[in-house]
N, C-alpha and C. Protein backbone atom coordinates (compact mmCIF):
# COMPACT_ATOMS: atom_id res chain seq x y z
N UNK A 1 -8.22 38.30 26.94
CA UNK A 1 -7.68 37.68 25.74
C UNK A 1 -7.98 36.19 25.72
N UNK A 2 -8.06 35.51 24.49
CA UNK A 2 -8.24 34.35 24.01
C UNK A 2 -7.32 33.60 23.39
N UNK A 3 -6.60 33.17 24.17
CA UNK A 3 -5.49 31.91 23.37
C UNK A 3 -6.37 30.65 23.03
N UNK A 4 -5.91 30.40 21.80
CA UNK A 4 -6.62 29.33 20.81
C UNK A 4 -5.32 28.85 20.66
N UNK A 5 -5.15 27.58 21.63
CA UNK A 5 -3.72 26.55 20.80
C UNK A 5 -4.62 25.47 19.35
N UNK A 6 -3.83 25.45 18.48
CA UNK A 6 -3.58 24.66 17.74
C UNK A 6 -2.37 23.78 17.70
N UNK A 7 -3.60 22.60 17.43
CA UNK A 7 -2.15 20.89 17.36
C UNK A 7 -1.49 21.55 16.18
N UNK A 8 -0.37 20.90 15.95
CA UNK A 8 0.25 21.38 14.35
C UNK A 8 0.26 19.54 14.49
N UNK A 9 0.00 19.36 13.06
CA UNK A 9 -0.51 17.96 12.35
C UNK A 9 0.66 17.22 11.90
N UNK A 10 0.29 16.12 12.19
CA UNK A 10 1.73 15.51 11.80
C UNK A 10 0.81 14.06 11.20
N UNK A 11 2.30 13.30 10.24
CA UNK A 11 1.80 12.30 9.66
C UNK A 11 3.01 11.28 10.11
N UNK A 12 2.74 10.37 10.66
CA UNK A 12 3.66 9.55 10.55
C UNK A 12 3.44 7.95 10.19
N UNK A 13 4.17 7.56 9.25
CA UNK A 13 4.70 6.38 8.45
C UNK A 13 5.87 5.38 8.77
N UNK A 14 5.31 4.59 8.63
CA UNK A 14 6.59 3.22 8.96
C UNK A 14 6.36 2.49 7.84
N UNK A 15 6.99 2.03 6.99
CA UNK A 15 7.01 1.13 5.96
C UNK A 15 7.81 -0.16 7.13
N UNK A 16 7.57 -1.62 7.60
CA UNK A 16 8.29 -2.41 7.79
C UNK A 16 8.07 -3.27 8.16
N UNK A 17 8.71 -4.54 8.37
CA UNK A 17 8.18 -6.01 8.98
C UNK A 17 8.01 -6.56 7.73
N UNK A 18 9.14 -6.46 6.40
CA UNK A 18 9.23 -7.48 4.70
C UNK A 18 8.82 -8.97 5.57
N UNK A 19 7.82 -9.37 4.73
CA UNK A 19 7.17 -11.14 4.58
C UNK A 19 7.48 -11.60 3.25
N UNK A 20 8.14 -12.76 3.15
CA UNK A 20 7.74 -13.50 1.94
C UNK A 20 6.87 -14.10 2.13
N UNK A 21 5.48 -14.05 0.75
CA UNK A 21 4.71 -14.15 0.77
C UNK A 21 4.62 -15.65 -0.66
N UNK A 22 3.91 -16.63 -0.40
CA UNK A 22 4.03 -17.13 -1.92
C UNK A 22 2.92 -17.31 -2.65
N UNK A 23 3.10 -16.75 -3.82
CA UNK A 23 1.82 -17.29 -4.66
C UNK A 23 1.57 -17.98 -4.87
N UNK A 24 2.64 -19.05 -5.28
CA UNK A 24 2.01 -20.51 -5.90
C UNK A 24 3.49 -21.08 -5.25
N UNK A 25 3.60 -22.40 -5.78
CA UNK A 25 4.67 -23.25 -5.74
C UNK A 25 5.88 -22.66 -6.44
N UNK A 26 5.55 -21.61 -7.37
CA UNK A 26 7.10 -21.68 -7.93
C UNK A 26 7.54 -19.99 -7.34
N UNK A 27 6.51 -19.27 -7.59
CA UNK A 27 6.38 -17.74 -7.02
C UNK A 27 6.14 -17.36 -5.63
N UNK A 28 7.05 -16.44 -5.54
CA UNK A 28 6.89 -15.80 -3.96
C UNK A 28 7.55 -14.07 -4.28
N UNK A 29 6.92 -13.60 -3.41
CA UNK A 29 7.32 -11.77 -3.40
C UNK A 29 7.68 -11.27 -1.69
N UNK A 30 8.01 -9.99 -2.08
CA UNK A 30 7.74 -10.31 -0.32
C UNK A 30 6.91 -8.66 -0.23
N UNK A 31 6.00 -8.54 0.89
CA UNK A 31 4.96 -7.60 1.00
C UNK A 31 5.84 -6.42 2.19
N UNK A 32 5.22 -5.73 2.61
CA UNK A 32 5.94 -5.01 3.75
C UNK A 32 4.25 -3.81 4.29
N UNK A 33 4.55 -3.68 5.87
CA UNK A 33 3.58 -3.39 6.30
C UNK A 33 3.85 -1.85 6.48
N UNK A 34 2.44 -1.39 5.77
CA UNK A 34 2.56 0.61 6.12
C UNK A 34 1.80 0.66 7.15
N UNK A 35 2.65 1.48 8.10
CA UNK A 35 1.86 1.71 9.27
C UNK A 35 1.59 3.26 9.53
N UNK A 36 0.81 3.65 9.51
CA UNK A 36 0.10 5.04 9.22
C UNK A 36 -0.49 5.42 11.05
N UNK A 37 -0.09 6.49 11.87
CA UNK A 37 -0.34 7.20 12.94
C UNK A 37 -0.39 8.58 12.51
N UNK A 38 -1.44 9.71 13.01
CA UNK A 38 -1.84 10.81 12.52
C UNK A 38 -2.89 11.86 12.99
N UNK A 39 -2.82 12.70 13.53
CA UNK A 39 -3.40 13.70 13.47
C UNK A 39 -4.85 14.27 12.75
N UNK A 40 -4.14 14.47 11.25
CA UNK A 40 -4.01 15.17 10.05
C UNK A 40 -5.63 14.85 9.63
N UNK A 41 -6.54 16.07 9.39
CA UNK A 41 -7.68 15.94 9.24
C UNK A 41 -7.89 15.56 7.76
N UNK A 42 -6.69 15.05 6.85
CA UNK A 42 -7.16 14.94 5.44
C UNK A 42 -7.29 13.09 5.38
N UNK A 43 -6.74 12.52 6.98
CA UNK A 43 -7.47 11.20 7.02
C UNK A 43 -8.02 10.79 7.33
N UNK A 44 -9.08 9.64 7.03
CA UNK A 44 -10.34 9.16 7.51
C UNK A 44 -10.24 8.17 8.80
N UNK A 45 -9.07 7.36 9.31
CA UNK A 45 -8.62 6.78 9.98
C UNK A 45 -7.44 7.59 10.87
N UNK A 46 -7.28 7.71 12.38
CA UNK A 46 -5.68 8.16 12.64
C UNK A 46 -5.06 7.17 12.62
N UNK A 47 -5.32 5.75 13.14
CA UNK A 47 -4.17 4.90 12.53
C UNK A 47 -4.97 3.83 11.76
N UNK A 48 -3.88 3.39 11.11
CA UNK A 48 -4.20 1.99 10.36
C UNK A 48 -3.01 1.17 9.84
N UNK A 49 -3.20 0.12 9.13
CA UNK A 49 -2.39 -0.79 9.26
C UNK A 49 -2.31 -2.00 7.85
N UNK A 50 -1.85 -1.31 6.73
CA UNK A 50 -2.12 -2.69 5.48
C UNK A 50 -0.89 -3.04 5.21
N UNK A 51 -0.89 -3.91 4.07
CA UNK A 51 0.36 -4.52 4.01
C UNK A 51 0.21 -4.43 1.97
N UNK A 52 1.33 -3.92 1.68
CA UNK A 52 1.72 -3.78 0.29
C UNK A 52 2.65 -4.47 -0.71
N UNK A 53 2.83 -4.59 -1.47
CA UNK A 53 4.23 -4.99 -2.45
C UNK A 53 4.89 -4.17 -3.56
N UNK A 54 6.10 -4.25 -3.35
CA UNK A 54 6.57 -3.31 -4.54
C UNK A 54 5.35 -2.75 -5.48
N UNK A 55 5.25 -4.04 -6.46
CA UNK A 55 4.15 -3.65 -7.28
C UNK A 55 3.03 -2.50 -7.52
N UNK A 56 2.52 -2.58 -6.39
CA UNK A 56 1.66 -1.71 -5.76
C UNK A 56 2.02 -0.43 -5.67
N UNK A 57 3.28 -0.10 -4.81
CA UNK A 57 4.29 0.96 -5.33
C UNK A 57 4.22 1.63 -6.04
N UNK A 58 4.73 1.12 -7.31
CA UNK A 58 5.04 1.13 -8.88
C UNK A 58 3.56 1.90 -9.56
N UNK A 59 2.22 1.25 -8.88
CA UNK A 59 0.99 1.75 -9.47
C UNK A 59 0.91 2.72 -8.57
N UNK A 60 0.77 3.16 -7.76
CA UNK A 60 0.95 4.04 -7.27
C UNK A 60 1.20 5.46 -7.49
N UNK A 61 2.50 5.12 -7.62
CA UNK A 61 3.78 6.24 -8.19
C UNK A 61 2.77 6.93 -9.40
N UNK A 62 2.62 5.78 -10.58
CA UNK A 62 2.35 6.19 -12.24
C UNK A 62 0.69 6.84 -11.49
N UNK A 63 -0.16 6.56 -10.66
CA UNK A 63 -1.66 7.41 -10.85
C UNK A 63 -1.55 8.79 -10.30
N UNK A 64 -0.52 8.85 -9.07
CA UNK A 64 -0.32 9.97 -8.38
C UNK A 64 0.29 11.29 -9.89
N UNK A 65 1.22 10.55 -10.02
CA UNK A 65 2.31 11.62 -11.43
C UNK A 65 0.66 12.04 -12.25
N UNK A 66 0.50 10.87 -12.68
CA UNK A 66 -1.16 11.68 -13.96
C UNK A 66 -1.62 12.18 -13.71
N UNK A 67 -2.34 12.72 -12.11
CA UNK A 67 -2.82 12.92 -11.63
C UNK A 67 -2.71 14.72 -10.98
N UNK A 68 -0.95 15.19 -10.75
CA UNK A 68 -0.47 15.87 -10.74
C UNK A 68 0.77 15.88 -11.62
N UNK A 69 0.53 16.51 -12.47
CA UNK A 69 1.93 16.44 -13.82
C UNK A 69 2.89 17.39 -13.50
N UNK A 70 1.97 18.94 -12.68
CA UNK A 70 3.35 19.54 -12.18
C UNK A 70 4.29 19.00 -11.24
N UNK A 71 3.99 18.09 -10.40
CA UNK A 71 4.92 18.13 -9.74
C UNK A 71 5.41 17.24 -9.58
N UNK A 72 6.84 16.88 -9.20
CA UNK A 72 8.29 15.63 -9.67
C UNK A 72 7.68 14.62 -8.22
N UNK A 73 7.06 13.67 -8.71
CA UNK A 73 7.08 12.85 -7.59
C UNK A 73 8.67 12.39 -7.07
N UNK A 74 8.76 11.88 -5.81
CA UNK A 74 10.17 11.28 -5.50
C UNK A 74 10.17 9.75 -6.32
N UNK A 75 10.96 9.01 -6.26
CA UNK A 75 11.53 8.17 -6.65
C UNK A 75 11.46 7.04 -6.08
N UNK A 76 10.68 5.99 -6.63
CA UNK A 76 11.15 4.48 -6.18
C UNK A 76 12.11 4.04 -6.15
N UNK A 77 13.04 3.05 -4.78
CA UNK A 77 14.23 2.40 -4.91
C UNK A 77 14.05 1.61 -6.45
N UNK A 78 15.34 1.95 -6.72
CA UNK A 78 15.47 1.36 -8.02
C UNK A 78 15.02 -0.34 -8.25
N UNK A 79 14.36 -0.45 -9.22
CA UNK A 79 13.91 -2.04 -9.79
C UNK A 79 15.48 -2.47 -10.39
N UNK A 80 15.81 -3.36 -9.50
CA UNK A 80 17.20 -4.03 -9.86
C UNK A 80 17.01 -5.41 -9.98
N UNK A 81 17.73 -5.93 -11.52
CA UNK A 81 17.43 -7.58 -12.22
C UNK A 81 17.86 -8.61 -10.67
N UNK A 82 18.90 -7.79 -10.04
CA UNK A 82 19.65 -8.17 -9.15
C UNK A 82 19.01 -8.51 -7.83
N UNK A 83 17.89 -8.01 -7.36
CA UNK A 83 17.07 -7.95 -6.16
C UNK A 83 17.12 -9.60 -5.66
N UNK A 84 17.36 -9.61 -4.38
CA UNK A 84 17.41 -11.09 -3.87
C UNK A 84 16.47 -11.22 -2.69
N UNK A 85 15.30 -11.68 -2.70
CA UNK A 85 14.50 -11.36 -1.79
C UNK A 85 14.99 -12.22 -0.16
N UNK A 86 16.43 -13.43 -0.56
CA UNK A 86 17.02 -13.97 0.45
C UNK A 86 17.73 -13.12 0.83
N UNK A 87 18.55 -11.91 0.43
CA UNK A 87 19.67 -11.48 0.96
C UNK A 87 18.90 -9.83 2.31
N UNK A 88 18.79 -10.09 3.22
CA UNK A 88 18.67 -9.24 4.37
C UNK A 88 18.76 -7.39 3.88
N UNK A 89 20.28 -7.45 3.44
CA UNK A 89 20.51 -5.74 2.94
C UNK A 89 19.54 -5.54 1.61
N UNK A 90 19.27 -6.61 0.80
CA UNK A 90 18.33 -5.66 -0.24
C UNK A 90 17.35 -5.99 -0.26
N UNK A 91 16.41 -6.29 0.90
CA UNK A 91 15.08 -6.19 1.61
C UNK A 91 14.88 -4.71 2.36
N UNK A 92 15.88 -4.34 2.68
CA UNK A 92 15.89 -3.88 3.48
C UNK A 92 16.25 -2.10 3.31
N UNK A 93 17.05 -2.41 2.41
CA UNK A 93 17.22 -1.33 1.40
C UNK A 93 16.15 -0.77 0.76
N UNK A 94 15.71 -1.57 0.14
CA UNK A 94 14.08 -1.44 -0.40
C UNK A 94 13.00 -0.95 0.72
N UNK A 95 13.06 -1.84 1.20
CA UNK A 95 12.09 -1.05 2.62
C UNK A 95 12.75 0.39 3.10
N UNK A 96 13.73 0.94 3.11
CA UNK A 96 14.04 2.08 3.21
C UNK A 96 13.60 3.31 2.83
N UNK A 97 13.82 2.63 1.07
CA UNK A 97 13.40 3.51 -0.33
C UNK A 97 12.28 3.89 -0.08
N UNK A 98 11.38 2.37 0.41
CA UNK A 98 9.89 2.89 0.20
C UNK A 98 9.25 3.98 1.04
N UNK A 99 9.80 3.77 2.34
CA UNK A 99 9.62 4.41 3.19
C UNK A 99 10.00 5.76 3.38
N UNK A 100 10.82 6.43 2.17
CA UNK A 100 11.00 7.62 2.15
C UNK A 100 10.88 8.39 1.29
N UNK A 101 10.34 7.37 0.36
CA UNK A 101 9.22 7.51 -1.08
C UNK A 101 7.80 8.17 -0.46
N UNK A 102 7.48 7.15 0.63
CA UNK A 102 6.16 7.65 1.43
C UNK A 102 5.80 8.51 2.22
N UNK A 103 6.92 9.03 2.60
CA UNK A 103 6.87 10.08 3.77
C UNK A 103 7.28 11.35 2.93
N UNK A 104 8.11 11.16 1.72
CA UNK A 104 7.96 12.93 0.73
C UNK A 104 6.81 13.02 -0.14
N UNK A 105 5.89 11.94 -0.11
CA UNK A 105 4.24 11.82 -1.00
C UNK A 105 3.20 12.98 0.46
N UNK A 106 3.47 12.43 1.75
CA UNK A 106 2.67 12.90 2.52
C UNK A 106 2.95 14.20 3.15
N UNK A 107 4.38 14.71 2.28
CA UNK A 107 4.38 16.38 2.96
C UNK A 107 3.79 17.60 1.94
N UNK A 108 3.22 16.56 0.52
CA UNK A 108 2.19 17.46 -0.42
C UNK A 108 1.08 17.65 -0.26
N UNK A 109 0.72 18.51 0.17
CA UNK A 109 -0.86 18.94 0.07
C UNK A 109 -1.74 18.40 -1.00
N UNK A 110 -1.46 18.28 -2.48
CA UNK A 110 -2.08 18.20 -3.50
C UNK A 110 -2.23 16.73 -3.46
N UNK A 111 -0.73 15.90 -3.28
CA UNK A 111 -1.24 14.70 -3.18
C UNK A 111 -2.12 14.18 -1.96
N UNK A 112 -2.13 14.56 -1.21
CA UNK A 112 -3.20 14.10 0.03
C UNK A 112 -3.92 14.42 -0.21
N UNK A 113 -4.61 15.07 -1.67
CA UNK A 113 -5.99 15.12 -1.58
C UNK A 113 -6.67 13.87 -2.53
N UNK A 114 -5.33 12.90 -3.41
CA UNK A 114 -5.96 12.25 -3.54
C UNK A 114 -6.65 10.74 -3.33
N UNK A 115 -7.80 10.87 -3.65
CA UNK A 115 -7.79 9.49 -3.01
C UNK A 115 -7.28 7.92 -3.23
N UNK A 116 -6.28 8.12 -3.91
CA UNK A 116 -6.02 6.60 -4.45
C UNK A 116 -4.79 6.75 -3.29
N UNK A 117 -4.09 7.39 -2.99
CA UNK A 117 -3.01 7.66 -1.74
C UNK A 117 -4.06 7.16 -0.53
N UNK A 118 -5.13 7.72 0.00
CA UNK A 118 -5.74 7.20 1.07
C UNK A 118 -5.78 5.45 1.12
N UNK A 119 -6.69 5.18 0.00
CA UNK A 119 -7.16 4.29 -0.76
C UNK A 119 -5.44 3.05 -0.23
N UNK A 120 -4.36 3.23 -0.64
CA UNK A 120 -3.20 2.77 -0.57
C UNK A 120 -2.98 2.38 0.96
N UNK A 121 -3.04 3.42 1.35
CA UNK A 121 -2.53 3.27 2.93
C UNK A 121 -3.36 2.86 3.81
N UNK A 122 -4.53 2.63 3.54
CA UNK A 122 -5.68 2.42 4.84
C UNK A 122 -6.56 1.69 4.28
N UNK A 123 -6.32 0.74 3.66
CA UNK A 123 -7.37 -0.58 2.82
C UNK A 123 -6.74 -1.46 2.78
N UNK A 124 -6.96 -2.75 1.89
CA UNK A 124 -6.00 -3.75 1.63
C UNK A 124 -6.62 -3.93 0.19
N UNK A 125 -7.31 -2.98 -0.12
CA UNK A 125 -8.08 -2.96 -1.66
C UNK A 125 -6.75 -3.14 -2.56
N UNK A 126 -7.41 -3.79 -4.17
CA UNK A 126 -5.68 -3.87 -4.89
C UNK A 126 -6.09 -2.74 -5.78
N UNK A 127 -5.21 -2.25 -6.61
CA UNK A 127 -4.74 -1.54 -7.48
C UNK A 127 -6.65 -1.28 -8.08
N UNK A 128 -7.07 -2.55 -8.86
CA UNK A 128 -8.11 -2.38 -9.76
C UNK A 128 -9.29 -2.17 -8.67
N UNK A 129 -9.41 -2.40 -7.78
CA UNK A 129 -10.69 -1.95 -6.79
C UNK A 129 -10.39 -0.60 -6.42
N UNK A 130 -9.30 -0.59 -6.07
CA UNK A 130 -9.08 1.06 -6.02
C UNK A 130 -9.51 1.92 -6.85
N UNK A 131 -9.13 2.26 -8.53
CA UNK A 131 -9.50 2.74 -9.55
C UNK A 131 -11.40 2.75 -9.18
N UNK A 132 -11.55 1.67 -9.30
CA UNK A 132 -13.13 1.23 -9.54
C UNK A 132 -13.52 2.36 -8.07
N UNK A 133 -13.38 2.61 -6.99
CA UNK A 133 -14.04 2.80 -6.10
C UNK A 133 -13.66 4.52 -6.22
N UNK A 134 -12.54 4.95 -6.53
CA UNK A 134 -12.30 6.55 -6.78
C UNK A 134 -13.07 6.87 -8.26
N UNK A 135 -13.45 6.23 -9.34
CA UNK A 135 -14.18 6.80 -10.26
C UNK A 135 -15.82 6.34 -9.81
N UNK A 136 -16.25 6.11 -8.84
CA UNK A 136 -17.64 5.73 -8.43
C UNK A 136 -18.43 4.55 -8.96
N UNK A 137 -17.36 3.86 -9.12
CA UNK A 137 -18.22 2.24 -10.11
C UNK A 137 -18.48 1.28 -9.07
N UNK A 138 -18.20 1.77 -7.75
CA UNK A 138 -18.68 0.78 -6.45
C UNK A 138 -19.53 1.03 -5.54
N UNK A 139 -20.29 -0.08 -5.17
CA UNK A 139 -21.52 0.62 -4.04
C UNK A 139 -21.15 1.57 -2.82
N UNK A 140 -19.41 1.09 -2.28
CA UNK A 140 -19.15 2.20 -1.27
C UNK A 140 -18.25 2.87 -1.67
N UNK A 141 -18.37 4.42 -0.61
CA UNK A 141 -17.53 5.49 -1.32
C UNK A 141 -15.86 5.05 -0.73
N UNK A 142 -14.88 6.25 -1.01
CA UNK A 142 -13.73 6.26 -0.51
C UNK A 142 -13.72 5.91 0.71
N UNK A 143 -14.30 6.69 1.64
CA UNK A 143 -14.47 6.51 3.16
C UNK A 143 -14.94 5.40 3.46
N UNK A 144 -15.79 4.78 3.12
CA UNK A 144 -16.70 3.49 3.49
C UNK A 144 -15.88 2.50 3.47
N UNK A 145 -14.94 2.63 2.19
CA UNK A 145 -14.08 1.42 2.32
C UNK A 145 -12.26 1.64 3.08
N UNK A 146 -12.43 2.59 3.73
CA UNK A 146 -11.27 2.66 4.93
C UNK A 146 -12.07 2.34 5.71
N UNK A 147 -13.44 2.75 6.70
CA UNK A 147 -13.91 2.38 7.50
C UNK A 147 -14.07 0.60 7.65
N UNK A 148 -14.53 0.24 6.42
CA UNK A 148 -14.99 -1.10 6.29
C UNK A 148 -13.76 -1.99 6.62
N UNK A 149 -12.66 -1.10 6.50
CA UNK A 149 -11.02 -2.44 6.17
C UNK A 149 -11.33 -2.08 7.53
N UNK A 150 -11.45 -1.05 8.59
CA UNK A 150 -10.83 -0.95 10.13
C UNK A 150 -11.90 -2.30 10.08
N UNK A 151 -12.72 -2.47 10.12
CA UNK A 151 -13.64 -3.36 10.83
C UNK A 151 -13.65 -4.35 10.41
N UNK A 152 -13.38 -4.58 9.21
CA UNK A 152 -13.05 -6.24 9.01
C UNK A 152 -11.57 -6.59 8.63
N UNK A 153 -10.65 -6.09 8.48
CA UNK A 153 -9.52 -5.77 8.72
C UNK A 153 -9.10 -6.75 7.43
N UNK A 154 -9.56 -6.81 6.19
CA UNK A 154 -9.25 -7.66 4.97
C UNK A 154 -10.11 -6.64 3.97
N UNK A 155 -9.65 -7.38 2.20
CA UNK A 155 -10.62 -6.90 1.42
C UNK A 155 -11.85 -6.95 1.53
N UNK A 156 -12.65 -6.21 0.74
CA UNK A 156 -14.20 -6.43 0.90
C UNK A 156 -14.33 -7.89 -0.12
N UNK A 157 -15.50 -8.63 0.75
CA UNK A 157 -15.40 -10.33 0.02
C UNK A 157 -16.15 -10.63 -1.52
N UNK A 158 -16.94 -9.08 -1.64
CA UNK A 158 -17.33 -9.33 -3.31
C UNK A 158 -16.22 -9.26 -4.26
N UNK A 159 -15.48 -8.39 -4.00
CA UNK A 159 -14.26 -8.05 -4.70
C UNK A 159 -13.68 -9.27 -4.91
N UNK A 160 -13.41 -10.07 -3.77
CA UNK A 160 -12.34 -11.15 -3.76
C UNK A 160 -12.85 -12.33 -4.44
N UNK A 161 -14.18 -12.57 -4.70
CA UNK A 161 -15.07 -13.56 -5.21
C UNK A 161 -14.27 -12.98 -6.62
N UNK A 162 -14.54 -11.95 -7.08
CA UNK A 162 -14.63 -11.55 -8.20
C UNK A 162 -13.31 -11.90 -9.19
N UNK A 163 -12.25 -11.29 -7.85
CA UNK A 163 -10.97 -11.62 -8.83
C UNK A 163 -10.63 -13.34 -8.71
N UNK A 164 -11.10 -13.97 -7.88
CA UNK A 164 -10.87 -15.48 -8.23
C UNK A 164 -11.10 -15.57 -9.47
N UNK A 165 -12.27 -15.31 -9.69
CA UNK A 165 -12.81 -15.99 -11.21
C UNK A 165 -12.11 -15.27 -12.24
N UNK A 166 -11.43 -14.19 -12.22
CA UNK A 166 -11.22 -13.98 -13.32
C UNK A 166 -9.17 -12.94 -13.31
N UNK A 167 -8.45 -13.52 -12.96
CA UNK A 167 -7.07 -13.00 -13.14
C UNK A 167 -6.65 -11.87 -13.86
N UNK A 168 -5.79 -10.91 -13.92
CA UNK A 168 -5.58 -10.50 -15.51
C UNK A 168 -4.42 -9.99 -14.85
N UNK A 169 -3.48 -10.89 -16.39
CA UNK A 169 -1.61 -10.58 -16.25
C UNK A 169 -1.43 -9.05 -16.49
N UNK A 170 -0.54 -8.89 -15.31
CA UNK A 170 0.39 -7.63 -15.01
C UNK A 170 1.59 -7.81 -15.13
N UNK A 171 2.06 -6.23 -15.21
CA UNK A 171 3.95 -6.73 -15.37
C UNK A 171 3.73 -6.81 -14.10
N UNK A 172 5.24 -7.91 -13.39
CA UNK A 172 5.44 -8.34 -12.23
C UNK A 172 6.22 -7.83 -11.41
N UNK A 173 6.56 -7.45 -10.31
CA UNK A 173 8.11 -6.86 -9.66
C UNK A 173 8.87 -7.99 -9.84
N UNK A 174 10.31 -7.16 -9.56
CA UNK A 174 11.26 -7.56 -9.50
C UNK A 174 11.47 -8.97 -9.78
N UNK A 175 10.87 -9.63 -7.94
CA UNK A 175 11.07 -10.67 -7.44
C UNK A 175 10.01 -11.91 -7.67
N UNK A 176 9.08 -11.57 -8.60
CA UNK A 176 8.05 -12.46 -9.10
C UNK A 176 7.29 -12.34 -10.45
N UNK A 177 7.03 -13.33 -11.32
CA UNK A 177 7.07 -13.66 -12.40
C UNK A 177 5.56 -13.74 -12.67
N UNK A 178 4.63 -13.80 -11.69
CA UNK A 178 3.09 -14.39 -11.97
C UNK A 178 2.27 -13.49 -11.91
N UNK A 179 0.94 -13.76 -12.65
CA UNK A 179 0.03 -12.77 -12.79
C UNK A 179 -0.65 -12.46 -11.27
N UNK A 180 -1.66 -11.25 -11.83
CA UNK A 180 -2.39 -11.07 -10.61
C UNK A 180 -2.19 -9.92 -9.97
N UNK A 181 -3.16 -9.06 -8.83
CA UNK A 181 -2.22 -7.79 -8.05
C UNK A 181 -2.99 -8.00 -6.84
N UNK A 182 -2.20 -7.27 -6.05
CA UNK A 182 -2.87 -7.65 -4.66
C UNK A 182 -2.15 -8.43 -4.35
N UNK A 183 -2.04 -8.27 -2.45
CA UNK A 183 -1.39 -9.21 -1.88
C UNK A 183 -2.38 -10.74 -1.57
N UNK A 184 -2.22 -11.99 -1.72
CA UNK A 184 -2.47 -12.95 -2.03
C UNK A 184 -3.23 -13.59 -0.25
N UNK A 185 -4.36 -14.25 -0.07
CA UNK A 185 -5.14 -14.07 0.92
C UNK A 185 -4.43 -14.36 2.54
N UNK A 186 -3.09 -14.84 2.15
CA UNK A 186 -2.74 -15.30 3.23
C UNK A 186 -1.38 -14.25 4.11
N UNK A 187 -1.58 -12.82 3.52
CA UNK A 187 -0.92 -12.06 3.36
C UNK A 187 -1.85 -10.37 3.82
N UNK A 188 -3.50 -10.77 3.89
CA UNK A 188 -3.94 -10.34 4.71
C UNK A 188 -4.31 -9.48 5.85
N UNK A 189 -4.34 -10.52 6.59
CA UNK A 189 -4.35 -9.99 8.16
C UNK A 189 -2.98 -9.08 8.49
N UNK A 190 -3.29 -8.38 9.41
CA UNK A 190 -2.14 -7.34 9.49
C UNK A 190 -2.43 -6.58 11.06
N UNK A 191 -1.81 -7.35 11.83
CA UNK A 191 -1.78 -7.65 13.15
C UNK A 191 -1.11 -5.95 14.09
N UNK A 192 -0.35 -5.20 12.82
CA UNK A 192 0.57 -4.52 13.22
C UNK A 192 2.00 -4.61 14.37
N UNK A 193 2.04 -5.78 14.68
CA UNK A 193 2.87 -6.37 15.56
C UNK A 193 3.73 -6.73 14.73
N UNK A 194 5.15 -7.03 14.93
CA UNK A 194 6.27 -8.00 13.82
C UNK A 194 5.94 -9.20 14.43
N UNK A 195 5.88 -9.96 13.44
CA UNK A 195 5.90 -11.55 14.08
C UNK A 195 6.41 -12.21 13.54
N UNK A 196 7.28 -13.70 13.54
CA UNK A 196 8.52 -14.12 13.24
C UNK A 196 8.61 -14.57 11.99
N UNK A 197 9.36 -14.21 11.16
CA UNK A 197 9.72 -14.54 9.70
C UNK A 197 8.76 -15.93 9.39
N UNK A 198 8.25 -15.43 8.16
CA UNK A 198 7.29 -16.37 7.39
C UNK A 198 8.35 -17.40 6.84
N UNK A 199 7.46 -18.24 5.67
CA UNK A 199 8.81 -18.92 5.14
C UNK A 199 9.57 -18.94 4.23
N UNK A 200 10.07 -19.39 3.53
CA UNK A 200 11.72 -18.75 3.25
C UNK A 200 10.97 -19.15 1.67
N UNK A 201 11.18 -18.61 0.53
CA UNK A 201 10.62 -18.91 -1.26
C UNK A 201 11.34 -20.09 -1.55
């Protein structure tokens, strides 16, 4: 006889380590780091390491739902007028939400097949490079650009040329008022280590 063990696949997620991050002098958000360890042959990376913002979230959520209409995505922590990105419990709270927003996205089959979920978790690509690179309007495919973030561990630098020159206003989360998507260059690197509170908005 022939015993054939099989791994049984697992996905595991950490949403954590909230940064305030600032955009400008008057704006600041704060980002939080997904940390992705895995098995699971539907990813191109077993681990990786980007850093997100609500925002991002939010787009997220709305491509996955269009994408699959049957089925009830879970729920973002609620967008509250109230959100204080100083107060500890509703950082933290939020980082909770997200984090269990993310971990009932990755026990669907249907959604892991698509790629703007990969695209999310294992790049630092924003929202509109994403789109652009899952409908084929970019020189590299899905894979190329998870591989490319392991190795240079930032956006790809045409992209980033690109959106300098040219902005375009989004609604904003919660906690920030200014155009733009994507986390902002100094927000980046993503060490996967916690390292000590950035500075305060």
């Amino acid at each position: 006889l022939i015993f054939i063990m099989r791994l049984q696949e697992f996905v595991t997620v950490l949403v954590r380590d909230p940064r305030t991050q600032k955009e400008d002098s008057w704006h600041s958000y704060i980002d939080y780091e997904i940390f992705i360890h895995t098995n699971s042959m539907c990813f191109t990376r077993k681990t990786s390491c980007v850093r997100r913002r609500f925002r991002e979230f939010v787009w997220l959520r709305q491509r996955l739902q269009s994408n699959a209409v049957l089925i009830q995505l879970p729920e973002l922590p609620s967008k509250t007028p109230f959100f204080n990105m100083n107060n500890p419990h509703h950082v933290d709270h939020r980082r909770q939400g997200l984090q269990e927003f993310l971990e009932k996205i990755l026990q669907d089959a249907l959604l892991l097949s698509d790629s703007r979920l990969h695209l999310f978790l294992q790049t630092q690509l924003s929202p509109e490079d994403m789109e652009a690179c899952v409908s084929g309007q970019t020189k590299y495919s899905v894979a190329d650009a998870i591989h490319k973030f392991a190795s240079l561990n930032r956006r790809f630098p045409i992209e980033d040329e690109e959106r300098k020159k040219g902005k375009n206003d989004v609604d904003s989360d919660s906690e920030s008022s200014s155009s733009g998507l994507g986390p902002s260059d100094d927000s980046i690197s993503c060490g996967c280590k916690a390292s000590p509170a950035s500075e305060e908005s």
